[in-house]
C-alpha atoms as a PDB file:
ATOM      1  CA  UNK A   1     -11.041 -32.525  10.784  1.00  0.00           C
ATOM      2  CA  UNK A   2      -7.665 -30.720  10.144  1.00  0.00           C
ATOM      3  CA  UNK A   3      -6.208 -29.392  12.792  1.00  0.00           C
ATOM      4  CA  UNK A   4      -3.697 -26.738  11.004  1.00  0.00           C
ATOM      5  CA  UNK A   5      -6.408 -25.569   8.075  1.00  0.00           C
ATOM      6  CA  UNK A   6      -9.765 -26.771   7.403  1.00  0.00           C
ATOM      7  CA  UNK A   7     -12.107 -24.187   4.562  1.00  0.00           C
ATOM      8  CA  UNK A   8     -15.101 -24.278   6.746  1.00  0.00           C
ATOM      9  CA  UNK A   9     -13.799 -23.239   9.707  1.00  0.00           C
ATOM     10  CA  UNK A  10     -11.848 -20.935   8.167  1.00  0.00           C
ATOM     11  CA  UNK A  11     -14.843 -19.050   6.876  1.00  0.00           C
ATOM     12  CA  UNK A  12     -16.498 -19.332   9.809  1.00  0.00           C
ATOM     13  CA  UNK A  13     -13.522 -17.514  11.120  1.00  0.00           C
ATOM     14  CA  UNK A  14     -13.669 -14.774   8.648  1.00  0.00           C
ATOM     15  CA  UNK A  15     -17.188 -14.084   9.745  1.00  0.00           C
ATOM     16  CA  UNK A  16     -16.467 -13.833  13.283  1.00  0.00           C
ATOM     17  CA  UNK A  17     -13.605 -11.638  12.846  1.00  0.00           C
ATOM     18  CA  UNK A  18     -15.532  -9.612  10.808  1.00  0.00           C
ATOM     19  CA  UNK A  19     -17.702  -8.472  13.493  1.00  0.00           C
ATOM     20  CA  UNK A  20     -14.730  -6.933  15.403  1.00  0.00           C
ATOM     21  CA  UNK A  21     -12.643  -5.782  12.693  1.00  0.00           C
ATOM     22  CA  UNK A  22     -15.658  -4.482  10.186  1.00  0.00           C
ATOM     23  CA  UNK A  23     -16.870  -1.483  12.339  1.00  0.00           C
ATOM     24  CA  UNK A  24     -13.168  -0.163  12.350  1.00  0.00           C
ATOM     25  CA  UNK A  25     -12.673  -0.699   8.584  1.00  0.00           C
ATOM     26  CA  UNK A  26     -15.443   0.696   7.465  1.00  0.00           C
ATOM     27  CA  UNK A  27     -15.008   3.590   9.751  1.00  0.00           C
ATOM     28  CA  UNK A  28     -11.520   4.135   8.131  1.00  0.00           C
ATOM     29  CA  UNK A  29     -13.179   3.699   4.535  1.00  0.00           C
ATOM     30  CA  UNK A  30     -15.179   6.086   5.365  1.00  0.00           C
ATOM     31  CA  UNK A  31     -12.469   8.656   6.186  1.00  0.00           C
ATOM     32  CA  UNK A  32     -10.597   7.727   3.171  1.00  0.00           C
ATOM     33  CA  UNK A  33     -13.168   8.740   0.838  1.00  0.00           C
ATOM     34  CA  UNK A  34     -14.158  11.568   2.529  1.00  0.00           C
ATOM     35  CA  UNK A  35     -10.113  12.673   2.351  1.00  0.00           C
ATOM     36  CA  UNK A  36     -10.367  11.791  -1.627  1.00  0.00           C
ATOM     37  CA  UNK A  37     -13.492  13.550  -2.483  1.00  0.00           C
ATOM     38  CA  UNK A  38     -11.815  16.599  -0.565  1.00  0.00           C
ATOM     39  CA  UNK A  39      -9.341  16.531  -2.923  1.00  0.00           C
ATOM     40  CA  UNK A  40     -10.669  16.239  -6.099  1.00  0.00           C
ATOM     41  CA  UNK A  41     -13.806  18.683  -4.957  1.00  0.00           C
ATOM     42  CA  UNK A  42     -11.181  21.606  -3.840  1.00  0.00           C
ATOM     43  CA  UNK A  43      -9.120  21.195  -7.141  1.00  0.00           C
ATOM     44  CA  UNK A  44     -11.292  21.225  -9.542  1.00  0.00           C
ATOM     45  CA  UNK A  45     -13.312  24.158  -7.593  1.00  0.00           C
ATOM     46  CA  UNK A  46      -9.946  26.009  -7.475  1.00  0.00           C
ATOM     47  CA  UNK A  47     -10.330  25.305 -11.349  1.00  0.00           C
ATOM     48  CA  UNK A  48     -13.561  26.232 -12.186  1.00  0.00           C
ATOM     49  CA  UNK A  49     -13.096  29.302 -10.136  1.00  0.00           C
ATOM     50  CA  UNK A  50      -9.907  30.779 -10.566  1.00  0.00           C
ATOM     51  CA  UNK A  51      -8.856  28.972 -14.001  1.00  0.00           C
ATOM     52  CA  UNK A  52      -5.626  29.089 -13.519  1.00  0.00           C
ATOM     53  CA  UNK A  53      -3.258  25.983 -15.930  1.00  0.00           C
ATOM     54  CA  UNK A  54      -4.823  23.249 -17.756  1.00  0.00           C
ATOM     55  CA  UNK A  55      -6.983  20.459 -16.432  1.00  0.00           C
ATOM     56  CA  UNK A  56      -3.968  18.220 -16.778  1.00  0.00           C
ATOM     57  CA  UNK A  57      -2.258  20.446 -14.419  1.00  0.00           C
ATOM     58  CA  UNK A  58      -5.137  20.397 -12.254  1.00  0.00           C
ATOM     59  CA  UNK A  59      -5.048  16.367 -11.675  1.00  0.00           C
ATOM     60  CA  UNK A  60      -1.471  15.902 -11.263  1.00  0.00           C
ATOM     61  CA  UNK A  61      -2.715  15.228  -7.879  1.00  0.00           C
ATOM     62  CA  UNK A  62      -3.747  11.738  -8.365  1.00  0.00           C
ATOM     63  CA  UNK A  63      -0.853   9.370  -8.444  1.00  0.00           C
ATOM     64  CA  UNK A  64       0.378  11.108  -5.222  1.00  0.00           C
ATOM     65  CA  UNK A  65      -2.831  10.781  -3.512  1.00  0.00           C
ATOM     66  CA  UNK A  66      -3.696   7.538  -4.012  1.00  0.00           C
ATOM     67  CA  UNK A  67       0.018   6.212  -3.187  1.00  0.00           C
ATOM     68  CA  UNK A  68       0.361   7.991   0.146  1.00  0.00           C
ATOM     69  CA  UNK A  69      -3.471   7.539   0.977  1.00  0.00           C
ATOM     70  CA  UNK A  70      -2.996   3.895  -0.237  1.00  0.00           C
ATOM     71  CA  UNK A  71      -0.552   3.275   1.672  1.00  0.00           C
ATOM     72  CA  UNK A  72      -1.453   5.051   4.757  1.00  0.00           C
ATOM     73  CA  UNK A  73      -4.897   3.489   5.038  1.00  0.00           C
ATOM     74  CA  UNK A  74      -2.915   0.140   4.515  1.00  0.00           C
ATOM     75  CA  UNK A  75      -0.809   0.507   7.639  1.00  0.00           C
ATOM     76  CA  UNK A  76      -3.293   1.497   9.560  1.00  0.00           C
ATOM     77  CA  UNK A  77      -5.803  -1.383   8.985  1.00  0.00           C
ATOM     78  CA  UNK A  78      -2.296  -4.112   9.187  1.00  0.00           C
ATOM     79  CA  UNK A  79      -1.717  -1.979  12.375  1.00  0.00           C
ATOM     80  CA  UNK A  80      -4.919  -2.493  13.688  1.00  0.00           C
ATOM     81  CA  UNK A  81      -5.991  -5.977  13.130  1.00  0.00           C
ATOM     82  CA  UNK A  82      -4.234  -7.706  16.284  1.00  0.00           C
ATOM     83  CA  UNK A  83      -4.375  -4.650  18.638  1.00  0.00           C
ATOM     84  CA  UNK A  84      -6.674  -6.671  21.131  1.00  0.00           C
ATOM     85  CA  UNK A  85      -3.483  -8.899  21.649  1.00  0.00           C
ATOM     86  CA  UNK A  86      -2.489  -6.581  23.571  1.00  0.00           C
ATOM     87  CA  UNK A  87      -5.168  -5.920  26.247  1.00  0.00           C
ATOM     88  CA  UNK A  88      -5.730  -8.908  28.099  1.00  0.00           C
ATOM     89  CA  UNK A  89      -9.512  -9.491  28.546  1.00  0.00           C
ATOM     90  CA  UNK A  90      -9.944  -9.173  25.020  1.00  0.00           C
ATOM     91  CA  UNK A  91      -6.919 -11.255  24.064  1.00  0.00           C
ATOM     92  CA  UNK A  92      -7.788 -14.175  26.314  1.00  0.00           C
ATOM     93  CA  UNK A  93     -11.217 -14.152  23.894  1.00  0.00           C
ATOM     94  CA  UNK A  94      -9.285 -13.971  20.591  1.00  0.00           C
ATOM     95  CA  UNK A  95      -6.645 -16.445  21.679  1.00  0.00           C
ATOM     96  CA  UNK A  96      -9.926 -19.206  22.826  1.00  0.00           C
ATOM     97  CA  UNK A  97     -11.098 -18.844  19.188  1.00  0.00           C
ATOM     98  CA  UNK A  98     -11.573 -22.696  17.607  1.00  0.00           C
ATOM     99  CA  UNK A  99      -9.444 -21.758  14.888  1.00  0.00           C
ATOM    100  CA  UNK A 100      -5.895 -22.790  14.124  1.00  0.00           C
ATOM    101  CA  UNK A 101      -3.074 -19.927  13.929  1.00  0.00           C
ATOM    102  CA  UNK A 102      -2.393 -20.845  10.215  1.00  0.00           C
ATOM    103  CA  UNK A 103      -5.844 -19.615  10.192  1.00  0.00           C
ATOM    104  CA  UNK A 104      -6.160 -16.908  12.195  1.00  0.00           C
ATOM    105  CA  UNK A 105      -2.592 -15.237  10.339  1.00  0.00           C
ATOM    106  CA  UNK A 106      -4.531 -16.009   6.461  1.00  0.00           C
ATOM    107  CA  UNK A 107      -7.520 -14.348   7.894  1.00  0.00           C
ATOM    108  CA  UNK A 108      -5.377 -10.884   8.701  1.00  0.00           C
ATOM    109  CA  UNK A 109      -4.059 -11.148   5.330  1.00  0.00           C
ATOM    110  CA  UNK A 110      -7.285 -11.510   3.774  1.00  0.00           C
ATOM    111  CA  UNK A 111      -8.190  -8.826   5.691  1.00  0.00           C
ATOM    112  CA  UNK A 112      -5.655  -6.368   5.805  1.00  0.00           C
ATOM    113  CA  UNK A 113      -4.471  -7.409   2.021  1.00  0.00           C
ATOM    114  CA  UNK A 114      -6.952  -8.944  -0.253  1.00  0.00           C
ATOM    115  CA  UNK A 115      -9.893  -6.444   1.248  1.00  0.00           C
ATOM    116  CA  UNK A 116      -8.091  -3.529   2.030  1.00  0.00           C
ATOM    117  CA  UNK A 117      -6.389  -3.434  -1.672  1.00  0.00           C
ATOM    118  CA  UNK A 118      -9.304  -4.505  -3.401  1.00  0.00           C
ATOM    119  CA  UNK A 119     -11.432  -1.809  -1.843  1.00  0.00           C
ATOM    120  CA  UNK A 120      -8.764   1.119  -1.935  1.00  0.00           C
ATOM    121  CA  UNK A 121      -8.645   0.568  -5.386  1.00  0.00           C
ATOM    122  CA  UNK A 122     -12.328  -0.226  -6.585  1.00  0.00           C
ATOM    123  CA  UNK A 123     -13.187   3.619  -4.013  1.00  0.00           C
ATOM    124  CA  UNK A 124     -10.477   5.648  -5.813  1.00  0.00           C
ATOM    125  CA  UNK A 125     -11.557   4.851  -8.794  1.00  0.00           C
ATOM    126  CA  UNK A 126     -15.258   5.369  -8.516  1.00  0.00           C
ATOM    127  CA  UNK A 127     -14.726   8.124  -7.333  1.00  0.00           C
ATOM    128  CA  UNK A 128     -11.846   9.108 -10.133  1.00  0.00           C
ATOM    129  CA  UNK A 129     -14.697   7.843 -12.587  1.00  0.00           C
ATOM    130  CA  UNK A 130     -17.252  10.188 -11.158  1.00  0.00           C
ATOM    131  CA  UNK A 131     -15.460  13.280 -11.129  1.00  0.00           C
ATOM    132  CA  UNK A 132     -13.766  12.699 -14.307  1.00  0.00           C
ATOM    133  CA  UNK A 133     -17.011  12.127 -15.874  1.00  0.00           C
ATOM    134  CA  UNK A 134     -18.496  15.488 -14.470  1.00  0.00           C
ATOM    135  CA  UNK A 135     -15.064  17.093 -16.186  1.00  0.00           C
ATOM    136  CA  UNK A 136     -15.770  15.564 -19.161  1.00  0.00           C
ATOM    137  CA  UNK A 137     -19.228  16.376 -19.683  1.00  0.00           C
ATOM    138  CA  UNK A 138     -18.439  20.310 -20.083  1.00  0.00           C
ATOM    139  CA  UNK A 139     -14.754  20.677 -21.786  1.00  0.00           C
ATOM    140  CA  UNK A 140     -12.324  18.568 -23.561  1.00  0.00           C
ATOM    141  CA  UNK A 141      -8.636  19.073 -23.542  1.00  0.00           C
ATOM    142  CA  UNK A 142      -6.557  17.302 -26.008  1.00  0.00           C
ATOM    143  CA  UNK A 143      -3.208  17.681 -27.877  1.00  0.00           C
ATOM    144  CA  UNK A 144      -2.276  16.542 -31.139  1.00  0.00           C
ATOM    145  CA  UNK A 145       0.816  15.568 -33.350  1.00  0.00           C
ATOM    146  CA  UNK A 146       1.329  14.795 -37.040  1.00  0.00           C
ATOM    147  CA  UNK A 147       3.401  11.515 -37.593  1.00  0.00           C
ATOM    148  CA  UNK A 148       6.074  11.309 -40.274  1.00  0.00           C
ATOM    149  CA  UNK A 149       3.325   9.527 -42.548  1.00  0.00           C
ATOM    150  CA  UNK A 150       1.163  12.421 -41.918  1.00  0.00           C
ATOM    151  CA  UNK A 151      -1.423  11.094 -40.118  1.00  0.00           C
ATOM    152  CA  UNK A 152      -2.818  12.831 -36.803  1.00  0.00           C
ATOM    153  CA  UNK A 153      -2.734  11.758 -33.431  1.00  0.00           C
ATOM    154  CA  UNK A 154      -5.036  13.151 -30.646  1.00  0.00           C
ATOM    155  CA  UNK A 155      -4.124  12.862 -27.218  1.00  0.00           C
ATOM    156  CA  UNK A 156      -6.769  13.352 -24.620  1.00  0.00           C
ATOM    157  CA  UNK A 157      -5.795  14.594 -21.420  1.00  0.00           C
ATOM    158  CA  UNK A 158      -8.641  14.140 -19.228  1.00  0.00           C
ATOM    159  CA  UNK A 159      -8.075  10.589 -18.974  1.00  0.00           C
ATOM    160  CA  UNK A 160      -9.398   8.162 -16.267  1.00  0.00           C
ATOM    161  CA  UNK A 161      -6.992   7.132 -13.241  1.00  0.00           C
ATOM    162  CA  UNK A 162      -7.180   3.393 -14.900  1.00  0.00           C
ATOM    163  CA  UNK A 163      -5.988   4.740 -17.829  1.00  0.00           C
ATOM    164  CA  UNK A 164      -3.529   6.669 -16.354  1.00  0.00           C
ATOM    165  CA  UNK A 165       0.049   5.470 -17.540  1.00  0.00           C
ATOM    166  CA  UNK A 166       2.680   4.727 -14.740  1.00  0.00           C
ATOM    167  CA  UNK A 167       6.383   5.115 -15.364  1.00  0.00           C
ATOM    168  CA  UNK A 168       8.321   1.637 -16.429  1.00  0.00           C
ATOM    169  CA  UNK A 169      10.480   1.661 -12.524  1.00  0.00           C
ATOM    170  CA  UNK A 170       6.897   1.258 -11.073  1.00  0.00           C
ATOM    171  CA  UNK A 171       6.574  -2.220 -11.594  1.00  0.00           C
ATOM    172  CA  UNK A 172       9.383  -3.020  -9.220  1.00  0.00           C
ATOM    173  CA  UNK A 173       8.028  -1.190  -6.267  1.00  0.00           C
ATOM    174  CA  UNK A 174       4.952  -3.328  -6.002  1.00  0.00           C
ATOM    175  CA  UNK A 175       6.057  -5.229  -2.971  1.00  0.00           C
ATOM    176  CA  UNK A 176       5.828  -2.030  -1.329  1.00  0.00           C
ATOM    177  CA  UNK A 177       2.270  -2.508  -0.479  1.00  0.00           C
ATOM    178  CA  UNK A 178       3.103  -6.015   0.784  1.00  0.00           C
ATOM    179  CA  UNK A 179       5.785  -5.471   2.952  1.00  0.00           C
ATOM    180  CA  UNK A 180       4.578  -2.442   4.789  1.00  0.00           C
ATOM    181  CA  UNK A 181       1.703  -4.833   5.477  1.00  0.00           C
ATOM    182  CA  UNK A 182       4.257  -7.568   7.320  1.00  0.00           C
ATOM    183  CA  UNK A 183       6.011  -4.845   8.971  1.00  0.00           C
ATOM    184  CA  UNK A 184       2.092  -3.446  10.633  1.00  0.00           C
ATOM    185  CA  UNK A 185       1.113  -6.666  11.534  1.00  0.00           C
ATOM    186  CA  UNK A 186       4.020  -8.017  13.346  1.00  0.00           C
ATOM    187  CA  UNK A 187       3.849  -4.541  15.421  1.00  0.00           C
ATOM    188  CA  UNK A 188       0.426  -5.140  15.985  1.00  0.00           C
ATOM    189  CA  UNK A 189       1.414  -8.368  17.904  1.00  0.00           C
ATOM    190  CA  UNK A 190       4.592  -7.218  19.025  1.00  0.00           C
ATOM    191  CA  UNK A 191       3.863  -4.316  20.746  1.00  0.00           C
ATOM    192  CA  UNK A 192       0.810  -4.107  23.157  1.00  0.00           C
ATOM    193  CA  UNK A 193      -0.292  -0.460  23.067  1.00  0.00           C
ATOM    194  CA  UNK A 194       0.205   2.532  20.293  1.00  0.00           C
ATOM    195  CA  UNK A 195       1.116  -0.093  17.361  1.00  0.00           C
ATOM    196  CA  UNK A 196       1.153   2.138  14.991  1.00  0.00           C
ATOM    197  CA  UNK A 197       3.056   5.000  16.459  1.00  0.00           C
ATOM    198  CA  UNK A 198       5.829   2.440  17.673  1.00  0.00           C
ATOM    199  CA  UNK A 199       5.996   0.034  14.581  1.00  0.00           C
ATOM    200  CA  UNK A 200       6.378   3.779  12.067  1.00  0.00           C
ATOM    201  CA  UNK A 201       9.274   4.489  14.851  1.00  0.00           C
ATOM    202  CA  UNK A 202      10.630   1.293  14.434  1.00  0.00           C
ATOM    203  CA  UNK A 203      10.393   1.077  10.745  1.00  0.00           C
ATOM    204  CA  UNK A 204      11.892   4.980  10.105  1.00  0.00           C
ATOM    205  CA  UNK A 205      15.152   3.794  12.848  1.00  0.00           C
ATOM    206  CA  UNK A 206      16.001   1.047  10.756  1.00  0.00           C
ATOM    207  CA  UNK A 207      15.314   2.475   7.348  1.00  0.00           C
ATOM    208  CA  UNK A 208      18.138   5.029   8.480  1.00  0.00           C
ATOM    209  CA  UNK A 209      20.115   2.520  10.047  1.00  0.00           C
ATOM    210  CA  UNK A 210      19.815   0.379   7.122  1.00  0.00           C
ATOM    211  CA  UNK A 211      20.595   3.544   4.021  1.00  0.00           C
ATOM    212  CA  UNK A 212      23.930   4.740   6.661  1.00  0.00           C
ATOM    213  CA  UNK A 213      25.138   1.703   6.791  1.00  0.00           C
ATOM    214  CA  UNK A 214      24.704   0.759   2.552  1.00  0.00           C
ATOM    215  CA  UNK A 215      26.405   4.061   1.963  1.00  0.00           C
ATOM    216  CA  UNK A 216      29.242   3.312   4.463  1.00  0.00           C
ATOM    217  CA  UNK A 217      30.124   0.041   2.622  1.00  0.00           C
ATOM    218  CA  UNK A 218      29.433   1.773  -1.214  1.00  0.00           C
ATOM    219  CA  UNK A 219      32.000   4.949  -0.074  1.00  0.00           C
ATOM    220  CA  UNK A 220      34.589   2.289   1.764  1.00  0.00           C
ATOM    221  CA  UNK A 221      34.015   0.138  -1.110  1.00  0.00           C
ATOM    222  CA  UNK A 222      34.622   2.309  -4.354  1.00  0.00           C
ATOM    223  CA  UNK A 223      37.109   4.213  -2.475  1.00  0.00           C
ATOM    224  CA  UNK A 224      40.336   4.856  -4.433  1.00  0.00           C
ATOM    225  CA  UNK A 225      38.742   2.982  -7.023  1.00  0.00           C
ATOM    226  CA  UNK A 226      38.612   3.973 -11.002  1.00  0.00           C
ATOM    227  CA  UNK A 227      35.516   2.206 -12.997  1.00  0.00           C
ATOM    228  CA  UNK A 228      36.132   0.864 -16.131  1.00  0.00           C
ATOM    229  CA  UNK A 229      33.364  -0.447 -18.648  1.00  0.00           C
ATOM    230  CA  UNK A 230      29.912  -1.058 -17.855  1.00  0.00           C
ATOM    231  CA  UNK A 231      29.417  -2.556 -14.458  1.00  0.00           C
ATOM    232  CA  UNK A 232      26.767  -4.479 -13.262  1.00  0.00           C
ATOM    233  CA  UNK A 233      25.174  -1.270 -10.946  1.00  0.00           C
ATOM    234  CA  UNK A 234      25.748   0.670 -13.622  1.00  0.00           C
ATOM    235  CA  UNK A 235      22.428  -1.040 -15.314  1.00  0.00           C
ATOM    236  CA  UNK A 236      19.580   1.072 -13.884  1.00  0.00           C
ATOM    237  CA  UNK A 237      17.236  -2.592 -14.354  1.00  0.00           C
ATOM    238  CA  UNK A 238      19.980  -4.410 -12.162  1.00  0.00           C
ATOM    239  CA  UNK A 239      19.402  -2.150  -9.700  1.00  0.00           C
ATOM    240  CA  UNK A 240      15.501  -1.893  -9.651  1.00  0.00           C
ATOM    241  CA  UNK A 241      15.627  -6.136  -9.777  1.00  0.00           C
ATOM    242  CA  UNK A 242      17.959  -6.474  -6.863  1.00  0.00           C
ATOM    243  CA  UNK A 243      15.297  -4.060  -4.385  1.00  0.00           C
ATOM    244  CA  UNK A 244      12.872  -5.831  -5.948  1.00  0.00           C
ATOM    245  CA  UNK A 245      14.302  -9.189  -4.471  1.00  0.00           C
ATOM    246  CA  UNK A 246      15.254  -7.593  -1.673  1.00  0.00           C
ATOM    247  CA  UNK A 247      12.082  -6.189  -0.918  1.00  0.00           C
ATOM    248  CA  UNK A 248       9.941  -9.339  -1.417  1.00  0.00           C
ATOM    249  CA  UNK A 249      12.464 -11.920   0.523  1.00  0.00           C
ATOM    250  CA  UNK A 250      11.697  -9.134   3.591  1.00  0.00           C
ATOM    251  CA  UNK A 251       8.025  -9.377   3.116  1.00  0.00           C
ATOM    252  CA  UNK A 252       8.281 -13.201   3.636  1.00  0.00           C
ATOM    253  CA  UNK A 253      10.380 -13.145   6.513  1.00  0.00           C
ATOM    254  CA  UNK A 254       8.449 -10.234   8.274  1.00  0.00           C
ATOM    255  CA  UNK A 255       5.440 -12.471   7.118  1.00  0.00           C
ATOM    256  CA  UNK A 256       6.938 -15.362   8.872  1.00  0.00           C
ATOM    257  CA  UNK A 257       8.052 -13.461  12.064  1.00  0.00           C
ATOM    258  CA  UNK A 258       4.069 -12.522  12.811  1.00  0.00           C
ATOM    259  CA  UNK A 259       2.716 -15.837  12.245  1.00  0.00           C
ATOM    260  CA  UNK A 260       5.659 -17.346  15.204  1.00  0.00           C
ATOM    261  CA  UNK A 261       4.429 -14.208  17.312  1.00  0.00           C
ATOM    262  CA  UNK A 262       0.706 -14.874  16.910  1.00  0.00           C
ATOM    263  CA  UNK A 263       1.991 -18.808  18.288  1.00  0.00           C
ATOM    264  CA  UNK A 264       3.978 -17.356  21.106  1.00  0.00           C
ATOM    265  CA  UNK A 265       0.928 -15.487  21.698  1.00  0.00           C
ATOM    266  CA  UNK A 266      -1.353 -18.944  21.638  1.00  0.00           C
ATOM    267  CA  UNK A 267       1.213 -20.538  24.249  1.00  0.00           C
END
């Protein structure tokens, strides 16, 4: 048998970890969709009630809901996932697991990634789906255009969250997700009490550190200076690519950084 990653015992290891780490995560699901339902059920109340804009108006809510929520319920779980490390009775039972530590760190991602995702998305948007469909069944709000052949367009605005088209830029933020996870999970074995509270302290220090010190060098370094033509910041894209790269090379390494923790922790 493999001694760095072998399928069966790596399932066998999802299902054991699954009877510490379910209770919490579905507690937390739980909470989520009661936060979501709260929302949509007060707005379109406040709607029904006072009438006051348009229905569009009325679900501008949604993309910043289910970003911050998203992401909030994200940390939180990546935050969670290795807090017995850090009591000692408990970690002396997770570290005598029969399960490598390649293992053990592609369980926590299936965990706090592939699950967490998966069912943040599939929630918001049964429950998007469900109110949508109660809006729908009683009014209709569309617009509607003439193109220069003459034919009509309708827009509807009631449209599903799926549907719901993101701006261009968006595409480039995806690591987001991903490296807020690497960030929560190495706290969660770094630090052996209030992971998440230290690892958001951690994260906000350098995150200022890190903007002061890129304006410092863009000030000392266009200082004095005239530009001429088209540069190659002067391409929004460029821009967008380079945090993009950026942002995914410091997933992997944060990535990296837990899974040599999580060995420290074996030895």
């Amino acid at each position: 048998m493999n001694n760095t990653f072998d399928f069966n015992r790596f399932f066998l290891l999802l299902r054991r970890e699954w009877i510490n780490f379910g209770k919490i995560y579905l507690i937390s699901l739980a909470v989520v969709t009661g936060v979501i339902t709260a929302f949509y059920g007060y707005n379109i109340n406040e709607q029904l009630t006072h009438g006051h804009g348009s229905w569009t108006a009325t679900l501008s809510f949604r993309p910043f809901i289910f970003i911050f929520l998203g992401l909030l319920f994200l940390t939180m779980i990546s935050s969670g996932y290795f807090a017995d490390l850090g009591q000692k009775p408990k970690a002396i039972i997770e570290l005598l697991i029969p399960a490598s530590q390649l293992e053990k760190f592609l369980a926590s991602l299936f965990y706090t990634i592939i699950l967490t995702i998966g069912s943040y998305f599939l929630l918001f948007y049964l429950i998007d789906f469900a109110f949508l469909s109660y809006i729908r069944s009683f009014t209709t709000a569309t617009t509607s255009y003439a193109q220069e052949d003459g034919t009509q367009v309708v827009i509807d605005n009631i449209t599903y969250f799926f549907n719901q088209p993101f701006p261009k830029p968006t595409k480039f933020f995806l690591f987001l997700p991903f490296l807020l996870n690497s960030l929560f999970l190495l706290g969660s074995i770094y630090f052996n009490n209030f992971h998440y509270i230290k690892t958001a302290i951690s994260v906000m220090i350098y995150v200022a550190c890190w903007i002061g010190l890129v304006v410092f060098i863009v000030q000392r370094a266009i200082r004095d200076t005239i530009l001429i033509g088209d540069g190659f910041w002067q391409n929004e894209i460029n821009t967008f690519r380079v945090f993009y790269v950026v942002g995914v090379l410091l997933t992997l390494i944060f990535w990296f950084l837990s899974y040599l923790r999580l060995k420290e922790k074996e030895v």
